[in-house]
N, C-alpha and C. Protein backbone atom coordinates (compact mmCIF):
# COMPACT_ATOMS: atom_id res chain seq x y z
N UNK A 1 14.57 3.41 -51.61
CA UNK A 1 15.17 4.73 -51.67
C UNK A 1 14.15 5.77 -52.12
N UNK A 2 13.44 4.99 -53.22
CA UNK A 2 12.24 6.36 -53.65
C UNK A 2 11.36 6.70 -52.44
N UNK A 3 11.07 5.37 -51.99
CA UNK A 3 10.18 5.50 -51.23
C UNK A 3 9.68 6.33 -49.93
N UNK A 4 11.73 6.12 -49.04
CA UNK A 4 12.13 6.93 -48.06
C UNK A 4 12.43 7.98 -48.20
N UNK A 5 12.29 8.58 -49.85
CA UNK A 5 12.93 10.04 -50.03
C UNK A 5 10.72 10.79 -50.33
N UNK A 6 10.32 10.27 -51.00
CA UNK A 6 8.98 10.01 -51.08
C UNK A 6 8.15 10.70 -50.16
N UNK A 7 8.88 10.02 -48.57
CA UNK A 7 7.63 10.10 -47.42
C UNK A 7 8.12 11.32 -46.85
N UNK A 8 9.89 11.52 -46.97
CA UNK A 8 10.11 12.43 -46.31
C UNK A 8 9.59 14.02 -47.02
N UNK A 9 9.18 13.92 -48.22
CA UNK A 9 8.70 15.04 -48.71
C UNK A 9 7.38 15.03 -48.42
N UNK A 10 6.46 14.17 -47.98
CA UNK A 10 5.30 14.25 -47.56
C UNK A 10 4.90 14.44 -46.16
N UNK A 11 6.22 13.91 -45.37
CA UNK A 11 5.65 14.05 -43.70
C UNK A 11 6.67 15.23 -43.15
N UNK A 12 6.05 16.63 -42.66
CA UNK A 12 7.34 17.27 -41.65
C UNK A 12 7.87 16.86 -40.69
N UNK A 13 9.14 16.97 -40.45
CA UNK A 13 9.60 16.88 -39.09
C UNK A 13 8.92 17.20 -37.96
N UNK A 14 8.61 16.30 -37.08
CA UNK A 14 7.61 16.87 -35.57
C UNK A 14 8.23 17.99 -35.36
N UNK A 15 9.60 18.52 -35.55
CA UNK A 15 10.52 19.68 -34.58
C UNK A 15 9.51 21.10 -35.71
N UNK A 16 9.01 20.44 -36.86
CA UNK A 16 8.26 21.91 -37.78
C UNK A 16 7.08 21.63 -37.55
N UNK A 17 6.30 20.66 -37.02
CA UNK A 17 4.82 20.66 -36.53
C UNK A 17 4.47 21.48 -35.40
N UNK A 18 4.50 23.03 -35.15
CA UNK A 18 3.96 23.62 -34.50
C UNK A 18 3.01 24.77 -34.74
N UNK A 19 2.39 25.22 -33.54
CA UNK A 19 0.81 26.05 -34.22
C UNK A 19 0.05 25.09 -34.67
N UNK A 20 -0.72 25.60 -35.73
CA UNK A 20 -1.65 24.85 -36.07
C UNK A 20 -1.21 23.53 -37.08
N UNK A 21 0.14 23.05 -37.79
CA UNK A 21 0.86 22.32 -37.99
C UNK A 21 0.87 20.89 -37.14
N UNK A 22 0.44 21.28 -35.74
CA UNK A 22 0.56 20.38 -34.81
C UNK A 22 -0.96 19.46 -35.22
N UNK A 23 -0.40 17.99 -35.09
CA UNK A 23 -1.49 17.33 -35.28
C UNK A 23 -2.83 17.33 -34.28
N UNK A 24 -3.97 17.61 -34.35
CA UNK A 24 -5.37 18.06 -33.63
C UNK A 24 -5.28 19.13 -33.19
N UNK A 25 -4.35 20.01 -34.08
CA UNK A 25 -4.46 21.68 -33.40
C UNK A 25 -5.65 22.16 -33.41
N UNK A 26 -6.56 21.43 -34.46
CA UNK A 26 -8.12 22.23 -33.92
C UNK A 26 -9.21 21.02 -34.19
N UNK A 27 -9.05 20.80 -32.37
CA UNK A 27 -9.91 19.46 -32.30
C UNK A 27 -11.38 19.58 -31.77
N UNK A 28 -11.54 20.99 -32.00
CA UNK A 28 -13.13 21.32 -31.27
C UNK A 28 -14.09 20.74 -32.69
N UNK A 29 -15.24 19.99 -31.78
CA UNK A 29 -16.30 19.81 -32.91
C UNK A 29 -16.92 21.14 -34.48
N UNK A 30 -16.81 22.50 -33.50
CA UNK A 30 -17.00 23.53 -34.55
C UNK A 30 -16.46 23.66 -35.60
N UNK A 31 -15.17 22.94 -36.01
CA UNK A 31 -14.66 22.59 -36.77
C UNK A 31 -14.42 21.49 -37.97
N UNK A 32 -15.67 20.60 -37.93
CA UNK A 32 -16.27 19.37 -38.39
C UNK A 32 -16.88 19.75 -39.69
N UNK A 33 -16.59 18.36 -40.32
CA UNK A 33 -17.58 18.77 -41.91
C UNK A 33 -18.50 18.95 -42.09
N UNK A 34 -19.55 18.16 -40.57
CA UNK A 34 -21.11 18.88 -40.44
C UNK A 34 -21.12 20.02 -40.53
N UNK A 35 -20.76 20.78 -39.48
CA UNK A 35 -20.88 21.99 -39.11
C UNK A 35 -20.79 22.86 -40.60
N UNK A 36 -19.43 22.65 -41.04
CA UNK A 36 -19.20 23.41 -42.75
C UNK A 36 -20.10 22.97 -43.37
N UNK A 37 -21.13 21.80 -43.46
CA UNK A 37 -21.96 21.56 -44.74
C UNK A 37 -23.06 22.14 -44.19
N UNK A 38 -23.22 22.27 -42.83
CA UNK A 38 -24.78 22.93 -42.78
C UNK A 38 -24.76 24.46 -43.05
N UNK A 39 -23.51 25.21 -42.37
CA UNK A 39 -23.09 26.08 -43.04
C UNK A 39 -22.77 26.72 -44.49
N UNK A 40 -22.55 25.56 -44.88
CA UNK A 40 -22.27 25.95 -46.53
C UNK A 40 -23.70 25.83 -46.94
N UNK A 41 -24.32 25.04 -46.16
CA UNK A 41 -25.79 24.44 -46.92
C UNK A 41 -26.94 26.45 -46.86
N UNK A 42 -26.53 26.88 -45.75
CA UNK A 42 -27.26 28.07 -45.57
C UNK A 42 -26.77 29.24 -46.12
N UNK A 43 -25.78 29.15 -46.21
CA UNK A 43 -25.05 30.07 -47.29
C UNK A 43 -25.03 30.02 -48.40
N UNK A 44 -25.65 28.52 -48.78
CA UNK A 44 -25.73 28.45 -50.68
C UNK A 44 -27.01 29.11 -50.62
N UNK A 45 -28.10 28.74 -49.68
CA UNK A 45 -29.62 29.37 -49.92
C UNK A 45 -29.00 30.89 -50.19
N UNK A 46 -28.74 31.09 -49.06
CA UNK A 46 -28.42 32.83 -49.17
C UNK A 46 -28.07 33.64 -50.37
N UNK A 47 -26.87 32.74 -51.08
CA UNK A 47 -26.01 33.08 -52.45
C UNK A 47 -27.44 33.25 -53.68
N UNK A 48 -27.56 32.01 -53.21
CA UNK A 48 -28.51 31.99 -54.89
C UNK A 48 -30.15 32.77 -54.74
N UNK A 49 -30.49 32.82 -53.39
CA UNK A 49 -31.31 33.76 -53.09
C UNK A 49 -31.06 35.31 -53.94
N UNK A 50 -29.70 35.80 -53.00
CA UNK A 50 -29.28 36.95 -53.28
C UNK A 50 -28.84 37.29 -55.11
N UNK A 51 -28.15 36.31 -55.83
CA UNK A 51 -28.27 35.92 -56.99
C UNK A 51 -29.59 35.95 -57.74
N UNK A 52 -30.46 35.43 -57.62
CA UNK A 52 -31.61 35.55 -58.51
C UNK A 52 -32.41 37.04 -58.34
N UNK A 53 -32.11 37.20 -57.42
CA UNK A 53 -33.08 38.71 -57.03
C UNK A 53 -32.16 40.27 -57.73
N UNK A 54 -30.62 39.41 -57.40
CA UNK A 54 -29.74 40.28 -58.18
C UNK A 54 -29.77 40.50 -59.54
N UNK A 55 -29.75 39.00 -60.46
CA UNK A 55 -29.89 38.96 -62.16
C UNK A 55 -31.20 39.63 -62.25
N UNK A 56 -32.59 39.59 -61.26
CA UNK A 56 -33.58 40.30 -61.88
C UNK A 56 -33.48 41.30 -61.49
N UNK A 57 -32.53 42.13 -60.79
CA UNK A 57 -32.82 43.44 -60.78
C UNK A 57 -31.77 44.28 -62.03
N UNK A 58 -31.13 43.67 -62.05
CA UNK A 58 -30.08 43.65 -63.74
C UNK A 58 -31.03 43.94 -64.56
N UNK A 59 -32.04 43.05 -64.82
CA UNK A 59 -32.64 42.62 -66.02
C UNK A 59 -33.78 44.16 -66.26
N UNK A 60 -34.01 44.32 -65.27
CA UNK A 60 -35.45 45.26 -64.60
C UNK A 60 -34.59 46.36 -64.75
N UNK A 61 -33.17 46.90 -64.50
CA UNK A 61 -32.83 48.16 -64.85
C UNK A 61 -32.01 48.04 -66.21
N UNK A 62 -31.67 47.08 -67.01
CA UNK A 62 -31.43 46.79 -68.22
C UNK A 62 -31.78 45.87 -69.06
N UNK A 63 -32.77 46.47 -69.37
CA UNK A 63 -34.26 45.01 -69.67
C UNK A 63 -33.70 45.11 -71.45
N UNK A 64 -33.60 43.30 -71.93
CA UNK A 64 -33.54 42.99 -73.08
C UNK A 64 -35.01 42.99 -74.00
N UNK A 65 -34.92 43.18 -75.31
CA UNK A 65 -36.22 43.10 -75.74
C UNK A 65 -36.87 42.06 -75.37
N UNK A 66 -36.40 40.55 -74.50
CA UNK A 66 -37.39 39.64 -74.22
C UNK A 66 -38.06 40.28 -73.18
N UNK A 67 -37.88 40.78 -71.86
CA UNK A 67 -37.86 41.07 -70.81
C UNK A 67 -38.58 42.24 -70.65
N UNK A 68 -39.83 41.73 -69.58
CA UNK A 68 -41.02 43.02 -69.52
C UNK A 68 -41.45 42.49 -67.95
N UNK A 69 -41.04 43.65 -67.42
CA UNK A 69 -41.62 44.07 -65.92
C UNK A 69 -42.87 43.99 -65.68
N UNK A 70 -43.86 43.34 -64.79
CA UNK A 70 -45.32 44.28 -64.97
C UNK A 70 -45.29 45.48 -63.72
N UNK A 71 -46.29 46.31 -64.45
CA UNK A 71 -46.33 47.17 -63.47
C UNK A 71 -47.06 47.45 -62.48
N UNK A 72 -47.82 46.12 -62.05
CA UNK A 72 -48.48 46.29 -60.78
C UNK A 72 -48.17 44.94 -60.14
N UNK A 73 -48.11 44.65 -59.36
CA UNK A 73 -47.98 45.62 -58.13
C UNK A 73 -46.67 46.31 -58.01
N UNK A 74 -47.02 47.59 -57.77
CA UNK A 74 -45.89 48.94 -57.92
C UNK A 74 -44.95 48.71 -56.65
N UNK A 75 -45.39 47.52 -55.72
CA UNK A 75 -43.89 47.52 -55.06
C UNK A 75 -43.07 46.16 -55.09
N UNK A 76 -43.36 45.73 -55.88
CA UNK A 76 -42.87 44.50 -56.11
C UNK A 76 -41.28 44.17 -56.80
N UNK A 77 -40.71 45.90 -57.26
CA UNK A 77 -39.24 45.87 -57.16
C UNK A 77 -38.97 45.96 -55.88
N UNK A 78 -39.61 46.72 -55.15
CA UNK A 78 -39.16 46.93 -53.37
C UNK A 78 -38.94 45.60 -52.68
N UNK A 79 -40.11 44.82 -53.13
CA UNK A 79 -39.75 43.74 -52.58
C UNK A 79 -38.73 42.42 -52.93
N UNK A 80 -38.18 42.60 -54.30
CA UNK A 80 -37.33 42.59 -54.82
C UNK A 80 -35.67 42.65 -54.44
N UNK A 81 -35.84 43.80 -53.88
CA UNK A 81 -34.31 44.68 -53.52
C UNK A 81 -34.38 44.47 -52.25
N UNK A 82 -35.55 44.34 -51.15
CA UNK A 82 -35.47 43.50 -49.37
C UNK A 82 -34.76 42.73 -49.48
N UNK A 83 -35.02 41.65 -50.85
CA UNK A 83 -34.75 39.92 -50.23
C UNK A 83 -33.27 40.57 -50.85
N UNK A 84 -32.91 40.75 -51.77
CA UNK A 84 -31.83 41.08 -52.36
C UNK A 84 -30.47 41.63 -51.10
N UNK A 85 -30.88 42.34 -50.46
CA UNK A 85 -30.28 43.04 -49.59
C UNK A 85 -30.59 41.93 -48.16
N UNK A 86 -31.54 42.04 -47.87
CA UNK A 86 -31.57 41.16 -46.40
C UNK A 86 -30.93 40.01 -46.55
N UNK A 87 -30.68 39.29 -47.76
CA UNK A 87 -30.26 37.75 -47.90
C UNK A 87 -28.33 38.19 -47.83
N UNK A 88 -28.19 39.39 -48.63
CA UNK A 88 -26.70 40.02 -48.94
C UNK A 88 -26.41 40.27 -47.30
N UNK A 89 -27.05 40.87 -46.35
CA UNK A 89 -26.50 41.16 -45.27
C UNK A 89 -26.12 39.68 -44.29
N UNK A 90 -27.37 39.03 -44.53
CA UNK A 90 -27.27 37.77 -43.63
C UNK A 90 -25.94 36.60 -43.91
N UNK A 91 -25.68 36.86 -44.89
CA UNK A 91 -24.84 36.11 -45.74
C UNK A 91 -23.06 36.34 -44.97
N UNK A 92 -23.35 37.73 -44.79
CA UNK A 92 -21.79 38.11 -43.67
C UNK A 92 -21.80 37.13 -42.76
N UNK A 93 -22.32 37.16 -41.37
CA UNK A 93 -21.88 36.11 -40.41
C UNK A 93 -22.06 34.95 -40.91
N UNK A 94 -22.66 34.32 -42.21
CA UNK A 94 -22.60 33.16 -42.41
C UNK A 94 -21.72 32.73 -42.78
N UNK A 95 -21.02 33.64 -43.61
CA UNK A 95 -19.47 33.63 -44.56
C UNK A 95 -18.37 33.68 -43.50
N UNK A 96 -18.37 34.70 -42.30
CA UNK A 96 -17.32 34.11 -41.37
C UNK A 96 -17.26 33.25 -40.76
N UNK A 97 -18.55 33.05 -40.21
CA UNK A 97 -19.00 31.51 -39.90
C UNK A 97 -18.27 30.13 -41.01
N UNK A 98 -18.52 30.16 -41.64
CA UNK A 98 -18.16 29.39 -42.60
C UNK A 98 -16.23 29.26 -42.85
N UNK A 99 -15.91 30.45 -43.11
CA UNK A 99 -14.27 30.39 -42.92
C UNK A 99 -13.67 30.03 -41.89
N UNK A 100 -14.31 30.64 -40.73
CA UNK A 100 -13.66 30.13 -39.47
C UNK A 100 -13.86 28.35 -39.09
N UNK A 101 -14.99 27.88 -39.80
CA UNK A 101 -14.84 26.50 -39.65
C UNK A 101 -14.10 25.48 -40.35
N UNK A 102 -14.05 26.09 -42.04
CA UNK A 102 -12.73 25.36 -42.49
C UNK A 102 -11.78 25.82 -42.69
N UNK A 103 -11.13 27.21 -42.18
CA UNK A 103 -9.73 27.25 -41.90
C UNK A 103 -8.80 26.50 -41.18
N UNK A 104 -9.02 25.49 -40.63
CA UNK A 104 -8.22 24.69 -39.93
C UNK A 104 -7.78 23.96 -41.45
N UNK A 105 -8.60 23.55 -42.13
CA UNK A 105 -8.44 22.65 -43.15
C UNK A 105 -7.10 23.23 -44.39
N UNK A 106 -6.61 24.68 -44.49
CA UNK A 106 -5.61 25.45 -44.50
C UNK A 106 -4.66 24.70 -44.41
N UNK A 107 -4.18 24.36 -42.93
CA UNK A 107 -3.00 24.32 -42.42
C UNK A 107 -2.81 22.42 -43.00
N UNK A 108 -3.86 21.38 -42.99
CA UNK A 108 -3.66 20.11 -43.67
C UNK A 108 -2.16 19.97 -43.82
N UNK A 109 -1.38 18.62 -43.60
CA UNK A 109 -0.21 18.64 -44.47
C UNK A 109 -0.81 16.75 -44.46
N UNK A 110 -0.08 16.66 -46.26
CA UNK A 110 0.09 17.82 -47.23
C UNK A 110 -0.87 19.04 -47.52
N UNK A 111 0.00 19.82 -48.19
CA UNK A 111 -1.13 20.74 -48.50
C UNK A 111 -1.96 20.31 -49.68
N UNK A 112 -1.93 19.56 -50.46
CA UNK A 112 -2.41 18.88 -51.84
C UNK A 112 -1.96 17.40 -51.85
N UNK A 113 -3.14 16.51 -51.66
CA UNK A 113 -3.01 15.04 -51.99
C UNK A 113 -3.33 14.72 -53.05
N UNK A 114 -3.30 14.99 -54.12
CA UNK A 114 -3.34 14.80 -55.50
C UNK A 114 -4.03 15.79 -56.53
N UNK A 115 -4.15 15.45 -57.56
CA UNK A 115 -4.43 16.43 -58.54
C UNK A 115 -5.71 16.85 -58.54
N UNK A 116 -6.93 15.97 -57.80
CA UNK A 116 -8.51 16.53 -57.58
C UNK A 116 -7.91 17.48 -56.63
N UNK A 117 -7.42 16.96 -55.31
CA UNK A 117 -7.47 17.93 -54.58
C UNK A 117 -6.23 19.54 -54.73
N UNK A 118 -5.36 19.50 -56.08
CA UNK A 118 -5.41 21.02 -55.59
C UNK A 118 -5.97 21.66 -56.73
N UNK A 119 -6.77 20.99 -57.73
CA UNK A 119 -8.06 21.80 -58.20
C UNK A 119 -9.03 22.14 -57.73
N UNK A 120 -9.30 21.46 -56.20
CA UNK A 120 -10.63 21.92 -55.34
C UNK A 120 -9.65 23.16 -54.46
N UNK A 121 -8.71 22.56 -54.52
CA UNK A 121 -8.02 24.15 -53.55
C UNK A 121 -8.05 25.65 -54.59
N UNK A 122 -7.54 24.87 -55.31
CA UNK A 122 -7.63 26.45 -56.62
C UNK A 122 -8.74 26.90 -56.74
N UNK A 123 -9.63 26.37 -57.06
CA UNK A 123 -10.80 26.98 -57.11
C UNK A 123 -11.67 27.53 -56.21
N UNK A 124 -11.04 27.47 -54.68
CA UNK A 124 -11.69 27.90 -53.64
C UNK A 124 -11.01 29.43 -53.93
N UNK A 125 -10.27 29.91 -54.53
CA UNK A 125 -9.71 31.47 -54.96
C UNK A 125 -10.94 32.20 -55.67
N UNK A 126 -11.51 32.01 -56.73
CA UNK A 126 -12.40 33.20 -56.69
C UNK A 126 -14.15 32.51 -55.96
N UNK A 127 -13.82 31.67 -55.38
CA UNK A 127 -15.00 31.57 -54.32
C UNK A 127 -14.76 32.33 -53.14
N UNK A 128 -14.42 32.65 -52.57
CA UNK A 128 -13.43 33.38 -51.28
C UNK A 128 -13.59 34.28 -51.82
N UNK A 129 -12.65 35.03 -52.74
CA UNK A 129 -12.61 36.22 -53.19
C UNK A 129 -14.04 36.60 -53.29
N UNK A 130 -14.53 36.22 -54.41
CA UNK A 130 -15.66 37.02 -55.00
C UNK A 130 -16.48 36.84 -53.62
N UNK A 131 -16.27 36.03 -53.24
CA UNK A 131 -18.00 36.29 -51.56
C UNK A 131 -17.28 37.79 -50.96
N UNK A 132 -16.38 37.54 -50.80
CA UNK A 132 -15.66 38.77 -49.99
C UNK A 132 -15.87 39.99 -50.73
N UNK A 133 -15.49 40.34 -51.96
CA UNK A 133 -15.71 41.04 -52.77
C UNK A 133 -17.55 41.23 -53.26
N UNK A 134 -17.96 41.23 -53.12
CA UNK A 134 -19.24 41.30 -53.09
C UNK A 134 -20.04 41.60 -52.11
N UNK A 135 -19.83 40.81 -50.74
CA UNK A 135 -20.08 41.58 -49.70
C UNK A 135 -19.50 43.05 -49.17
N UNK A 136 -18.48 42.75 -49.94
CA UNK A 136 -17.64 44.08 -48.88
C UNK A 136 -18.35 45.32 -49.78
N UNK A 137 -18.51 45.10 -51.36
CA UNK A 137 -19.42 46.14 -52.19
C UNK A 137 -20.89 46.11 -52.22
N UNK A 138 -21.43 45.46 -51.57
CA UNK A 138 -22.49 45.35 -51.46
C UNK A 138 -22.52 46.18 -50.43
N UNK A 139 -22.12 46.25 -48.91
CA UNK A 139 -22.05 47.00 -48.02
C UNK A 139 -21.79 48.57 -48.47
N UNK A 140 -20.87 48.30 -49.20
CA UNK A 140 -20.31 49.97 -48.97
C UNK A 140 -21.43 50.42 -49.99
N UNK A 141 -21.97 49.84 -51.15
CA UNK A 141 -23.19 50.15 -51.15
C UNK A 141 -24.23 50.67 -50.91
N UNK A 142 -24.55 50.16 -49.97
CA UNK A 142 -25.76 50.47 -49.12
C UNK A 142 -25.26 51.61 -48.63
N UNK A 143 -24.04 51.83 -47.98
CA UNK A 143 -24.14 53.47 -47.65
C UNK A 143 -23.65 54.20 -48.53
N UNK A 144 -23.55 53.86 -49.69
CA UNK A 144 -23.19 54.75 -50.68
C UNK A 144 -21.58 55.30 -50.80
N UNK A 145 -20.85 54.66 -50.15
CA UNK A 145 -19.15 54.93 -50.29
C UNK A 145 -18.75 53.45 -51.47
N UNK A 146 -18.28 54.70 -52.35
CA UNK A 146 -17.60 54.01 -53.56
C UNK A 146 -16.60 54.59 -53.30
N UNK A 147 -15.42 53.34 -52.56
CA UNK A 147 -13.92 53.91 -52.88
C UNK A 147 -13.20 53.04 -54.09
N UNK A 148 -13.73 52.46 -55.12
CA UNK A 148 -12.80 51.99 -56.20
C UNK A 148 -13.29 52.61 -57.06
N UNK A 149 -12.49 52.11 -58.32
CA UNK A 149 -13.11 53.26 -59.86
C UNK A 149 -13.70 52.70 -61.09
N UNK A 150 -14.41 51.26 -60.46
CA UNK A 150 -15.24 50.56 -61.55
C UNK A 150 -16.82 51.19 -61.09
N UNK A 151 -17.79 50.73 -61.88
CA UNK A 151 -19.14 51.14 -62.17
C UNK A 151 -19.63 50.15 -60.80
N UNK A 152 -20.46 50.44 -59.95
CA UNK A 152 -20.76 49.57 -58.98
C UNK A 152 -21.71 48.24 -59.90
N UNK A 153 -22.84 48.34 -60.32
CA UNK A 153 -23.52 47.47 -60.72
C UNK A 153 -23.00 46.59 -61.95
N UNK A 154 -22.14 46.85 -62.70
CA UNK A 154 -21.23 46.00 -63.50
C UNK A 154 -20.27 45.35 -62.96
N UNK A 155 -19.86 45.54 -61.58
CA UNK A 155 -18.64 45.01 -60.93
C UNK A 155 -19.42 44.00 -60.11
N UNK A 156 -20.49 44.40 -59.69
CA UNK A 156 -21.48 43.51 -59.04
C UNK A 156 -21.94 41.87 -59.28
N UNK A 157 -22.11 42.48 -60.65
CA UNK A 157 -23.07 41.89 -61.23
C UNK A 157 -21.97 40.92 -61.73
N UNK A 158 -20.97 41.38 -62.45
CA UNK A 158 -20.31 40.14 -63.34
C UNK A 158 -19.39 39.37 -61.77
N UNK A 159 -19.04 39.80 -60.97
CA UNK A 159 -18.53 38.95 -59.58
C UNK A 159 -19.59 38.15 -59.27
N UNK A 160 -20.49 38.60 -59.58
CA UNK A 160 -21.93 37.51 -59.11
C UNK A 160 -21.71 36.24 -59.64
N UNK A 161 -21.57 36.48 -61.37
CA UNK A 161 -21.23 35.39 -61.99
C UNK A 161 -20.47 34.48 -61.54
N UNK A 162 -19.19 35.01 -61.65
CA UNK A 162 -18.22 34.46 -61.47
C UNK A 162 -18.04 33.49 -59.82
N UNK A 163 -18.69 34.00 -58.83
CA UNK A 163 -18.86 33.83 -57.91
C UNK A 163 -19.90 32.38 -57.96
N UNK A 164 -20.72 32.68 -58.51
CA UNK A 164 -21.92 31.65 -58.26
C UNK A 164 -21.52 30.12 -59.10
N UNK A 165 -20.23 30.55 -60.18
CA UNK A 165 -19.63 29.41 -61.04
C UNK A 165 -19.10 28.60 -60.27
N UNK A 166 -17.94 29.55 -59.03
CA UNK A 166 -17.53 28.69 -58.17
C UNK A 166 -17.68 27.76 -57.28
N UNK A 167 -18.85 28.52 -57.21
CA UNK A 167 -19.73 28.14 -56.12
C UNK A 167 -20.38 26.98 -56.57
N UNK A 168 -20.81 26.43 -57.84
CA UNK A 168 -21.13 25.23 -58.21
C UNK A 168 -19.93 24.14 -58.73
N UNK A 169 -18.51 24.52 -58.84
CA UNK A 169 -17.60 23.65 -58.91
C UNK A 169 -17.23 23.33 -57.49
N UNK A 170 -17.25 23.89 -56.41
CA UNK A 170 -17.30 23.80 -55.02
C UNK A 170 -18.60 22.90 -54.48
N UNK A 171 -19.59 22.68 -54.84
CA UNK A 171 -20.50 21.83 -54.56
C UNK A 171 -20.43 20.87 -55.26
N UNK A 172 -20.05 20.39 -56.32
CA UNK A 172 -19.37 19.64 -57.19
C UNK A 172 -17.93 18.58 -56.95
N UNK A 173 -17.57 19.48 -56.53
CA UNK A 173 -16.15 19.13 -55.60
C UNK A 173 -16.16 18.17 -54.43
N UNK A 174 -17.24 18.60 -53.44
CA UNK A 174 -17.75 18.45 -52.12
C UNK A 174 -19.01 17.28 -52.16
N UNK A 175 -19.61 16.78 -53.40
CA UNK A 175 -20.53 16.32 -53.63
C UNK A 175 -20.10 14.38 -53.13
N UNK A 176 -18.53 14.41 -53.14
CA UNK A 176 -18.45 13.10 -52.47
C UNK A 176 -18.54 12.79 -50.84
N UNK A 177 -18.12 14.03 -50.22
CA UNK A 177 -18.47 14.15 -48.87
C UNK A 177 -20.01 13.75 -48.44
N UNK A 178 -21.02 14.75 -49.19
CA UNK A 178 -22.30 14.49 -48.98
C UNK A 178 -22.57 12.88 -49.46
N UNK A 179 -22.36 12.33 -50.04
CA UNK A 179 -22.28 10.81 -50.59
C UNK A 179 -22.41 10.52 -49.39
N UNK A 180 -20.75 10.37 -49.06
CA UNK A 180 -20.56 9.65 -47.71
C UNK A 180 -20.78 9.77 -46.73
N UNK A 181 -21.48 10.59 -46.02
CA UNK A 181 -22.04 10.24 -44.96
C UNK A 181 -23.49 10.41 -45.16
């Protein structure tokens, strides 16, 4: 009785398996854990690229008494704020790239097979977010449209954090996949 009451909370009715519900609704290879790990794999360069160039440009416009710039070569913040920015732009199609390959993984039923897995789901919330949020201010950025009413480089900067935390409980998470194969 547990058992048959059990499965029926775990399996839908075929008559509610439709759309992407339907079993191999997205059976194209682009959709594979390769594809997401090489993807994720170029998007972590990107993150922590864009991350380190970011904390030092923090540091360089709010330098602690440890913290001393040199001043030659005089363009070596410029070059600084390239990688900072070129790694931040490249990082967009990688990030849709990247959603569009495990959004299928969304629709899964169940939606949570046990307690690892909906702590790896929860925590994909401010990974998502903050990439999104960061790109999308990073952009408007660059052209200089501030439509919210926080400080740009404090909103930046601490999403960075928070972002890059996730981003290592997410590789953490994922670290049995890479195991196995």
């Amino acid at each position: 009785m547990v058992r048959r009451a059990r499965k029926s909370l775990v399996t839908p009715p075929e008559r509610l398996r439709v759309g992407p519900f339907r079993p191999n609704a997205f059976s194209s290879r682009l959709h594979s854990e390769r594809v997401a790990a090489v993807l994720g794999m170029a998007l972590g360069v990107a993150f922590t690229l864009c991350f380190i160039t970011g904390v030092l440009s923090h540091l360089i416009q709010n330098p602690p008494g440890w913290f001393t710039w040199p001043a030659r070569p005089a363009g070596l913040y410029r070059i600084n704020q390239g990688v900072h920015v070129a790694t931040g732009i490249a990082s967009i199609p990688l990030l849709l790239a990247k959603l569009w390959t495990v959004y299928p993984r969304l629709w899964t039923w169940p939606p949570a097979r046990g307690g690892a897995h909906v702590v790896e789901r929860i925590s994909l919330i401010p990974l998502v977010s903050g990439s999104l949020f960061l790109l999308f201010t990073g952009i408007a950025n660059i052209g200089l449209w501030y439509p919210w009413l926080f400080f740009f480089p404090a909103g930046h900067y601490w999403a960075s954090w928070i972002t890059m935390g996730a981003l290592v409980v997410h590789i953490g998470a994922k670290s049995s996949i890479v195991r196995r194969e």
